[in-house]
N, C-alpha and C. Protein backbone atom coordinates (compact mmCIF):
# COMPACT_ATOMS: atom_id res chain seq x y z
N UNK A 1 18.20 -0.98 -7.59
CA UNK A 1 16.78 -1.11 -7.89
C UNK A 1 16.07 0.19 -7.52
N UNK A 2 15.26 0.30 -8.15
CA UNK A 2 14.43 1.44 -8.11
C UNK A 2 13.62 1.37 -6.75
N UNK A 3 13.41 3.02 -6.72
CA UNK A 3 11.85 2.77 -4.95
C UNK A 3 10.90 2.08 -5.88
N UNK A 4 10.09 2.61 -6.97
CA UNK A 4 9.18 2.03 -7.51
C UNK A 4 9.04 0.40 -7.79
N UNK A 5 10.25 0.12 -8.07
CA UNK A 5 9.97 -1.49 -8.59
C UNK A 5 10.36 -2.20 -6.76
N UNK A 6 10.69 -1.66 -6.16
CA UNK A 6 10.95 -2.04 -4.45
C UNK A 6 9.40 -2.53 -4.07
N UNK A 7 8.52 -1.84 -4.75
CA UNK A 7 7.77 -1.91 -4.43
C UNK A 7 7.00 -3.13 -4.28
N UNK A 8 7.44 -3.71 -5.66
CA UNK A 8 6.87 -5.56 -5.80
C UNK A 8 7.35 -6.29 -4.70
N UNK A 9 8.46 -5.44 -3.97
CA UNK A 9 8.83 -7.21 -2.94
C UNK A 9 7.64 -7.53 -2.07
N UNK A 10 6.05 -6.35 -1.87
CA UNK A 10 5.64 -6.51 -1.09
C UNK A 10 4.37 -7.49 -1.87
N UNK A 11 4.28 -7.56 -2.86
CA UNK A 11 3.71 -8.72 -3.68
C UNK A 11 3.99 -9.80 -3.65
N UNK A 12 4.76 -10.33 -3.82
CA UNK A 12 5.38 -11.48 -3.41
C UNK A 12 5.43 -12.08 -2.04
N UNK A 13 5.43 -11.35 -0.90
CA UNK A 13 5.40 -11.73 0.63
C UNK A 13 3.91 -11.91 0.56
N UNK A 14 2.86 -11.24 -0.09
CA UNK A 14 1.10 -11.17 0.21
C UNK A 14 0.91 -12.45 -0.29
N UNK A 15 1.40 -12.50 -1.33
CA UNK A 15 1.32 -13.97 -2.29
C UNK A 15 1.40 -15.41 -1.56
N UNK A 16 2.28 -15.23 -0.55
CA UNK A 16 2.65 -16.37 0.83
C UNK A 16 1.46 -16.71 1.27
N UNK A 17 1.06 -15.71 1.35
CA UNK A 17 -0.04 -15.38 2.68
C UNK A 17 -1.36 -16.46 2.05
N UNK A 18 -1.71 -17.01 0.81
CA UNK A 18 -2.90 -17.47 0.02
C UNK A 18 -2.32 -19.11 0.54
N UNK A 19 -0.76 -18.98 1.34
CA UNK A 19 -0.90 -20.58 1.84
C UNK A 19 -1.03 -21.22 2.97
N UNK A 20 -1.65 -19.51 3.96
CA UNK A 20 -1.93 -20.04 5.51
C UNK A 20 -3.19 -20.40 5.88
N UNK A 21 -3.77 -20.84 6.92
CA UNK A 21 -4.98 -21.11 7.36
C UNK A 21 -5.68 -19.73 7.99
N UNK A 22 -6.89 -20.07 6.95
CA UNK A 22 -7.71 -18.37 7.29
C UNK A 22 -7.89 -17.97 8.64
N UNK A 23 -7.96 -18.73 9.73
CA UNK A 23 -8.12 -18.64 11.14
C UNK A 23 -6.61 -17.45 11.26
N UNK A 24 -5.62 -17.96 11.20
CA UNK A 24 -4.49 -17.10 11.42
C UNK A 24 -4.23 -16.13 10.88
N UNK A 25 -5.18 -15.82 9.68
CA UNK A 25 -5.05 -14.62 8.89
C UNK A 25 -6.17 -13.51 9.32
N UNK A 26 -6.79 -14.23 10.40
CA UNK A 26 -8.21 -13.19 11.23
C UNK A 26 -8.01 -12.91 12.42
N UNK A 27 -6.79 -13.28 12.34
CA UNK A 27 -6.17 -13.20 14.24
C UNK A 27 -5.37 -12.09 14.53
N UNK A 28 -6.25 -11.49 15.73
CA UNK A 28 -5.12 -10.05 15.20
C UNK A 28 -3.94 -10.25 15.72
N UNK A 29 -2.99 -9.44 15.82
CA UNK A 29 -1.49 -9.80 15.76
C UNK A 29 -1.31 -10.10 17.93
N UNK A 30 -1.88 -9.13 18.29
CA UNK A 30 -2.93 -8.92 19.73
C UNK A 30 -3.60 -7.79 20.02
N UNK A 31 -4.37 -8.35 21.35
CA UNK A 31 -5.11 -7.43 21.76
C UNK A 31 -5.58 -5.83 21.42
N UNK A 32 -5.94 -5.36 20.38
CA UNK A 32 -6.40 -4.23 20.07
C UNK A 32 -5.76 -4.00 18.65
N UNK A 33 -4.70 -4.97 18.14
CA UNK A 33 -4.07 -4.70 17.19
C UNK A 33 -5.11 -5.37 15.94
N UNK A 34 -4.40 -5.18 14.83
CA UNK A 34 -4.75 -5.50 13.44
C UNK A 34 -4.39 -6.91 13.40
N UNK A 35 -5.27 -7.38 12.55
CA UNK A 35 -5.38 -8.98 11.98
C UNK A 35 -4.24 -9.01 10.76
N UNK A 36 -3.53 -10.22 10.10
CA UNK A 36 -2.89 -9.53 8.91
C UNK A 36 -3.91 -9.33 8.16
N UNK A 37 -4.86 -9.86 7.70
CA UNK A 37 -6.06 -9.48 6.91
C UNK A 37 -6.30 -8.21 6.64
N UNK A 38 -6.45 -6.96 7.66
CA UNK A 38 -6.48 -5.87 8.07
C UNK A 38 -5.35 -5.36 7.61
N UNK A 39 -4.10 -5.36 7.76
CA UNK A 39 -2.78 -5.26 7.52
C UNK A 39 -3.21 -5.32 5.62
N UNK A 40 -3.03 -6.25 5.20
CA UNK A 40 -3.73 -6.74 3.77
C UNK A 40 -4.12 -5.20 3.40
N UNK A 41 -5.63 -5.25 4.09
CA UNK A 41 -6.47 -4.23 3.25
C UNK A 41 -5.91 -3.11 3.60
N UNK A 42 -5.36 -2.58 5.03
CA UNK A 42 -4.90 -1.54 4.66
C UNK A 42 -4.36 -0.62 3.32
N UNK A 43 -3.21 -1.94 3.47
CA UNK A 43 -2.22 -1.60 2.26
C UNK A 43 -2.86 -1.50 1.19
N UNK A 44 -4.21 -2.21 0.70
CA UNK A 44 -4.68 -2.20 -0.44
C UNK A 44 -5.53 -1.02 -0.63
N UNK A 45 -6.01 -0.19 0.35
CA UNK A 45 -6.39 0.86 0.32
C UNK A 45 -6.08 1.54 -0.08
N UNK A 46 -4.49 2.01 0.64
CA UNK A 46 -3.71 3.54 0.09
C UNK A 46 -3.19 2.98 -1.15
N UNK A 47 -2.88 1.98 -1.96
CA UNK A 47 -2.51 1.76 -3.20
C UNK A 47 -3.39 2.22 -4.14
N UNK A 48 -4.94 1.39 -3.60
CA UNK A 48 -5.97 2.22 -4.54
C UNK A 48 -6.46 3.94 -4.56
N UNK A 49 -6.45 4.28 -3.07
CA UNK A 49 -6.13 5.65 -2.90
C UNK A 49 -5.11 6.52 -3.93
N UNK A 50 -3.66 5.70 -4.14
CA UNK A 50 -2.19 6.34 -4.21
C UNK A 50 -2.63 6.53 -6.27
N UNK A 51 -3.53 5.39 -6.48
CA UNK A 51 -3.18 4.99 -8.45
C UNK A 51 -4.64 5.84 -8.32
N UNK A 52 -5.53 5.91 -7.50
CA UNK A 52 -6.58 7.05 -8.69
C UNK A 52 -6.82 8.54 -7.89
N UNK A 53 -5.96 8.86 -6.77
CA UNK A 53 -6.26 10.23 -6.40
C UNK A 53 -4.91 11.25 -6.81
N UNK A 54 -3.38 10.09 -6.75
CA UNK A 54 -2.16 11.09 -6.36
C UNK A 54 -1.30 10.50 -8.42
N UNK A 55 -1.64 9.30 -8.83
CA UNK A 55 -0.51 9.15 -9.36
C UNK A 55 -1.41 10.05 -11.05
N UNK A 56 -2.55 10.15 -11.11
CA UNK A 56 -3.08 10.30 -12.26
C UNK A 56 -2.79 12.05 -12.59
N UNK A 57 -2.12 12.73 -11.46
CA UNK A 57 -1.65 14.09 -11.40
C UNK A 57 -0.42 14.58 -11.42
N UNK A 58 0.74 13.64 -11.41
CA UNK A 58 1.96 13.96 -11.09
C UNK A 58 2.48 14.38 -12.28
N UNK A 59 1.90 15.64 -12.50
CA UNK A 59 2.95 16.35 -13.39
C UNK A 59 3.83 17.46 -12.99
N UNK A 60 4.60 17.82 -14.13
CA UNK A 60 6.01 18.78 -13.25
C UNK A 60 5.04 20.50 -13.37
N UNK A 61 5.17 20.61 -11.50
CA UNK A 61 4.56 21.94 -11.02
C UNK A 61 3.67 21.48 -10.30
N UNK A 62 2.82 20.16 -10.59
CA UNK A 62 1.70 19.73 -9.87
C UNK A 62 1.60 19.95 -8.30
N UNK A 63 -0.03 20.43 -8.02
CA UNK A 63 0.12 20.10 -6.74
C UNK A 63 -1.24 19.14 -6.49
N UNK A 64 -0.47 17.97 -6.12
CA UNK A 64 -1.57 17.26 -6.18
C UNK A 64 -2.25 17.25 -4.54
N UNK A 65 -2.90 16.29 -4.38
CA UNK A 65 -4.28 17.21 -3.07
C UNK A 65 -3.31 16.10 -2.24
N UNK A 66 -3.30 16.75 -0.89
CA UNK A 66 -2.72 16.22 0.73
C UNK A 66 -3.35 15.05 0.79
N UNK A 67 -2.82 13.83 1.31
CA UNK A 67 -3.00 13.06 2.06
C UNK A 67 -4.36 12.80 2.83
N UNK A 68 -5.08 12.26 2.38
CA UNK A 68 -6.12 11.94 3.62
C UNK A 68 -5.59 11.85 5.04
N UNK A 69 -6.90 12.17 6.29
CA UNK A 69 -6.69 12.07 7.58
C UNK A 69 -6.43 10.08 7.77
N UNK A 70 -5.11 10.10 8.04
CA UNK A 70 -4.66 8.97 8.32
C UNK A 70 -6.09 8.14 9.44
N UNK A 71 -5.83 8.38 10.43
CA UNK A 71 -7.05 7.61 11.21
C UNK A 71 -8.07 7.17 10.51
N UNK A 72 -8.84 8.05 9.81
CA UNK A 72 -10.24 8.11 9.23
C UNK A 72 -10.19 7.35 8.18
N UNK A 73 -9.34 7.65 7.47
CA UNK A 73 -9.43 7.31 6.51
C UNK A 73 -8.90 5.48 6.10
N UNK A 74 -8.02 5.07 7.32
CA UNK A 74 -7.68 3.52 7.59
C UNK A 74 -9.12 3.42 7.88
N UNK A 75 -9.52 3.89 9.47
CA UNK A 75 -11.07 3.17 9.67
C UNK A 75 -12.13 2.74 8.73
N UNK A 76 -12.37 3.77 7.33
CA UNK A 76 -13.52 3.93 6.23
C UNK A 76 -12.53 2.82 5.55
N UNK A 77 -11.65 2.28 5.02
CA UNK A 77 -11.14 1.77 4.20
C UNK A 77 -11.33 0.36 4.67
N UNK A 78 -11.21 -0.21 6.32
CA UNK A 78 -11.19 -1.16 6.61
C UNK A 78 -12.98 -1.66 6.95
N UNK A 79 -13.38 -0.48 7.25
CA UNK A 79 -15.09 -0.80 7.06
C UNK A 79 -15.08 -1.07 5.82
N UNK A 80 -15.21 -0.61 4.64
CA UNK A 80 -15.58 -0.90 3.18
C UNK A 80 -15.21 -2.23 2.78
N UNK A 81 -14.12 -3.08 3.45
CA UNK A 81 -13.58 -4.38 3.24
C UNK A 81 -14.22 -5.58 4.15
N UNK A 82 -15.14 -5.38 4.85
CA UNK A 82 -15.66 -6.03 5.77
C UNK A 82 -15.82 -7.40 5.50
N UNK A 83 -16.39 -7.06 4.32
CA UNK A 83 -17.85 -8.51 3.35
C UNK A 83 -16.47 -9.62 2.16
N UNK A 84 -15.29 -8.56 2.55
CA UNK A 84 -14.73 -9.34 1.05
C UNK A 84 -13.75 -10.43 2.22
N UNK A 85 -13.53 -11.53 1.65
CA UNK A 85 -12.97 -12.97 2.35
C UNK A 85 -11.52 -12.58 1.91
N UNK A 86 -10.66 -12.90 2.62
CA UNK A 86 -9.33 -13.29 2.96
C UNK A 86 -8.74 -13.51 1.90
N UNK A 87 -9.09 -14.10 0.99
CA UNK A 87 -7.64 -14.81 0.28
C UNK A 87 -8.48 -13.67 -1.19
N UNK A 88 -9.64 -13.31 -1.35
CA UNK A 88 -10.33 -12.43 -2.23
C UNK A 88 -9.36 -11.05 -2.15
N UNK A 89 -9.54 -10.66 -0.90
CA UNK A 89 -8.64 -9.80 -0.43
C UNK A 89 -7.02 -9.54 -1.10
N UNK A 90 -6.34 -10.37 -0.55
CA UNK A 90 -5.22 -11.01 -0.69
C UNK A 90 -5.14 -10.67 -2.20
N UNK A 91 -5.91 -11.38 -3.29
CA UNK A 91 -6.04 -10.90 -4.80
C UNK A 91 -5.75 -9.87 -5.11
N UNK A 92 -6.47 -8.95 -4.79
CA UNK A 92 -7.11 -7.83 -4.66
C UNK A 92 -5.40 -6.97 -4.16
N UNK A 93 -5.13 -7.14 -3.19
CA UNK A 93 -3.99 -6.14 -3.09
C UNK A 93 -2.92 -6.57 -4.11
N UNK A 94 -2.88 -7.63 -4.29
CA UNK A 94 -1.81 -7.87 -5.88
C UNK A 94 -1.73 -7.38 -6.90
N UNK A 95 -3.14 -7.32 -7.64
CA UNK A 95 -3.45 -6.64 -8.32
C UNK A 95 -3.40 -5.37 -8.35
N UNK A 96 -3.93 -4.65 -7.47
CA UNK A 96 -3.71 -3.37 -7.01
C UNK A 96 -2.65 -2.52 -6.43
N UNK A 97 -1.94 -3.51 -6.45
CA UNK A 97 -0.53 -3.14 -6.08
C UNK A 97 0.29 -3.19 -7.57
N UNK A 98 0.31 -3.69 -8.28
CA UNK A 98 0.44 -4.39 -10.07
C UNK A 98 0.56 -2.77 -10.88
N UNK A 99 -1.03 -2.53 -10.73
CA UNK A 99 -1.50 -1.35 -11.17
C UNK A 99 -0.85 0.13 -10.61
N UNK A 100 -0.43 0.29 -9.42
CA UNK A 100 0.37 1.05 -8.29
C UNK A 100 1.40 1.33 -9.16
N UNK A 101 2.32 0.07 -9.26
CA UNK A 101 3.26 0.11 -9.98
C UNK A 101 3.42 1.03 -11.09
N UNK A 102 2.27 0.03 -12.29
CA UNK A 102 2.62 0.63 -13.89
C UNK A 102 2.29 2.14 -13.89
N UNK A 103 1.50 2.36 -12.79
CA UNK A 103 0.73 3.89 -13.19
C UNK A 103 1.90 4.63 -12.63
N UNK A 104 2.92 4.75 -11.87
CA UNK A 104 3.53 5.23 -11.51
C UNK A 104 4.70 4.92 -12.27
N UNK A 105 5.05 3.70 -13.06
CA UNK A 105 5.97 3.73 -13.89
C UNK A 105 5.98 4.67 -15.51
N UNK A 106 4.93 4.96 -15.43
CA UNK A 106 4.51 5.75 -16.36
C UNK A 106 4.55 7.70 -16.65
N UNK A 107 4.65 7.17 -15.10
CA UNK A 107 4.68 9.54 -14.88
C UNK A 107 6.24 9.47 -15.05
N UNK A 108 6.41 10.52 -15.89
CA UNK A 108 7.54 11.12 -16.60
C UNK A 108 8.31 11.20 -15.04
N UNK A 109 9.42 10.64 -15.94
CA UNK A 109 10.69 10.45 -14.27
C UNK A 109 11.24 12.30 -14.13
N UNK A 110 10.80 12.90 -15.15
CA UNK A 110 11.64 14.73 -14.61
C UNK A 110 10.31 15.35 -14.05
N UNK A 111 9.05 15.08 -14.27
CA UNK A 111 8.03 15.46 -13.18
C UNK A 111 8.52 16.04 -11.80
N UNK A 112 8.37 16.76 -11.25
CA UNK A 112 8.37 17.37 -9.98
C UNK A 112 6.92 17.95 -9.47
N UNK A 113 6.44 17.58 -8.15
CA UNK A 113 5.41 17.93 -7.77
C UNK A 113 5.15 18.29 -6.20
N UNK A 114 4.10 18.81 -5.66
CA UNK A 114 3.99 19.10 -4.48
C UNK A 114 3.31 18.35 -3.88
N UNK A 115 2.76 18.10 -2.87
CA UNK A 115 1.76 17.22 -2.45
C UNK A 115 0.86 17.89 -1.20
N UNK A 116 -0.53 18.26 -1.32
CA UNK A 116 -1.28 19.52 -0.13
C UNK A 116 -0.60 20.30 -0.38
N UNK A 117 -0.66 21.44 0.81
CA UNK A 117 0.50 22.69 1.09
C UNK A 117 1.47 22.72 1.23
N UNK A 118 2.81 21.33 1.19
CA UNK A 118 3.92 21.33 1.08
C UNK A 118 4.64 21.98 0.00
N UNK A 119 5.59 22.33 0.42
CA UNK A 119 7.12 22.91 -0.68
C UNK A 119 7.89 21.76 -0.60
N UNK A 120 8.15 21.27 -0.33
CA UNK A 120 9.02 19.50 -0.75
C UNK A 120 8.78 19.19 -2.03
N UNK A 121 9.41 19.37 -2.81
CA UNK A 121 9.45 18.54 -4.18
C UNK A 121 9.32 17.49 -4.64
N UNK A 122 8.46 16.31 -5.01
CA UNK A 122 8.08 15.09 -5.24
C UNK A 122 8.71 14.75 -6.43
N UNK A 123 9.12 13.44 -6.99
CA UNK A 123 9.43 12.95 -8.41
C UNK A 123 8.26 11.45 -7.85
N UNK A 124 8.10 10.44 -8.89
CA UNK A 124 7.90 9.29 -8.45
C UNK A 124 8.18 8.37 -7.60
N UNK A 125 9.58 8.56 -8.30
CA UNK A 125 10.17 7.98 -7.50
C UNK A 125 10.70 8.06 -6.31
N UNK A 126 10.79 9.47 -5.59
CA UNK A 126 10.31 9.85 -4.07
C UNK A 126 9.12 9.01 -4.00
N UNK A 127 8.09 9.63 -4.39
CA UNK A 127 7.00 8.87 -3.62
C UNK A 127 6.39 7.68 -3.70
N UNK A 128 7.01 6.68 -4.11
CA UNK A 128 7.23 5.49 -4.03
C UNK A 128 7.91 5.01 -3.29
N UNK A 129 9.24 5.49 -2.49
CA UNK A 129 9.88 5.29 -1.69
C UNK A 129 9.14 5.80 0.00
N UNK A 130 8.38 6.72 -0.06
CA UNK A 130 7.16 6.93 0.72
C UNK A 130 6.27 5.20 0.87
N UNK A 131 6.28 4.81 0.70
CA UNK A 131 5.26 3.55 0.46
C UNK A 131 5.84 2.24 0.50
N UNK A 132 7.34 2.09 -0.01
CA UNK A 132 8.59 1.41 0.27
C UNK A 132 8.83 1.22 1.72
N UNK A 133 9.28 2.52 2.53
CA UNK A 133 9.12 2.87 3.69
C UNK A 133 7.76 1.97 4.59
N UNK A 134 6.66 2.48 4.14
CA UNK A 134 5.57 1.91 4.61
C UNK A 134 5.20 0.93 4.73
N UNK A 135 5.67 -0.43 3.56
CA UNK A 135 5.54 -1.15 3.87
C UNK A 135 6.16 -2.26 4.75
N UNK A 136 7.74 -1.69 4.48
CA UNK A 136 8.95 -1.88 5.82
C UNK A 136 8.36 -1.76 7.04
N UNK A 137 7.41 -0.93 7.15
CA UNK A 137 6.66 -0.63 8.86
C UNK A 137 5.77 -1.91 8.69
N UNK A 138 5.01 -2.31 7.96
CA UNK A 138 4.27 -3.58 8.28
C UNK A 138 5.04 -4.74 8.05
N UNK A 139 5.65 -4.91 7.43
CA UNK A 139 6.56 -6.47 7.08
C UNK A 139 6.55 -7.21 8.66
N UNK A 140 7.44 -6.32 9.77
CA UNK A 140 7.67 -7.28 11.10
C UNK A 140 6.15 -7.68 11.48
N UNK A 141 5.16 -7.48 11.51
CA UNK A 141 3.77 -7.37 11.87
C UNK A 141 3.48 -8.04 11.11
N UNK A 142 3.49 -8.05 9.69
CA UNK A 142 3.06 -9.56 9.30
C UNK A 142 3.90 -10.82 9.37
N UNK A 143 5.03 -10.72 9.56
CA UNK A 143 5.74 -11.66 9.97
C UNK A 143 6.18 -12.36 11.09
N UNK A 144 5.09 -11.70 11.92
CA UNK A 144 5.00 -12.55 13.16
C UNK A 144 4.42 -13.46 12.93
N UNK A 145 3.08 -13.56 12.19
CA UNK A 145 2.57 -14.83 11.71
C UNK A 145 2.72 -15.47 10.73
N UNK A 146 3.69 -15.37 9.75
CA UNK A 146 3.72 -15.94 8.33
C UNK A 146 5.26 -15.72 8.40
N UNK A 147 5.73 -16.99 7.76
CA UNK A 147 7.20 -17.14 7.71
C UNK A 147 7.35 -17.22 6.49
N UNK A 148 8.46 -15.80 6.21
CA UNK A 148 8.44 -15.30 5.02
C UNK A 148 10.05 -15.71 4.76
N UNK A 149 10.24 -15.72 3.24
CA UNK A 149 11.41 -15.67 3.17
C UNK A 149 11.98 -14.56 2.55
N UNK A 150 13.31 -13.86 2.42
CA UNK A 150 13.73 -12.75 2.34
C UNK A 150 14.13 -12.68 0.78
């Protein structure tokens, strides 16, 4: 399987999530940590970040623009989600994760690109596996509260 289509398994686990009780989906994981809700929007952030700043450029030579400041840019993303409800949410990264996908299924697989001031060579499908990765870092964290199946 491809990094890119890897990518849906994390659709399907969010999809779970529309059958827990909203109380547990506002609970952060503990003390100072993220709610899965939070977890949620994160992810739905850099997807919407990933389909209209990085994937609409990936052509071969491209250098498309660095990474936002990680900190800042979670904080502004999780402020902007404040007002939207849980399972709205939840939508919302499906979809946007949907779109993640096709737009990236779409950039020419011999593309090569840079990303900021790096010399590392990008295809899609590298950087989809960037995000693959990423979401492997949240899976145990949401699965402390939601019993997922594999």
């Amino acid at each position: 399987m491809s990094s890119i289509r890897d990518l849906t398994g994390m659709i399907e686990e969010i999809k779970q999530l529309k059958e827990m009780n909203e109380d547990t989906l506002l609970e952060p994981l503990a003390e100072g940590k993220w709610s899965v809700r939070e977890i949620v929007g994160h992810l739905y952030n850099w997807d919407a970040h990933n389909t209209s700043n990085m994937v609409p450029f990936m052509e071969d030579g491209a250098q498309l623009p660095a990474f936002p400041s990680h900190d800042s840019f979670n904080e502004a993303g999780l402020k902007g989600l404040e007002n939207v409800d849980v399972y709205t949410l939840i939508n919302h990264f499906i979809s946007q994760r949907a779109q993640f996908i096709e737009t990236l299924e779409a950039v020419d697989p011999s593309a090569r690109f840079t990303i900021g001031k790096g010399k590392r060579k990008f295809s899609a499908e590298s950087f989809a596996k960037i995000f693959v990765h990423h979401d492997q870092e949240h899976r145990p964290q949401l699965r402390e509260k939601a019993d997922f199946n594999d």
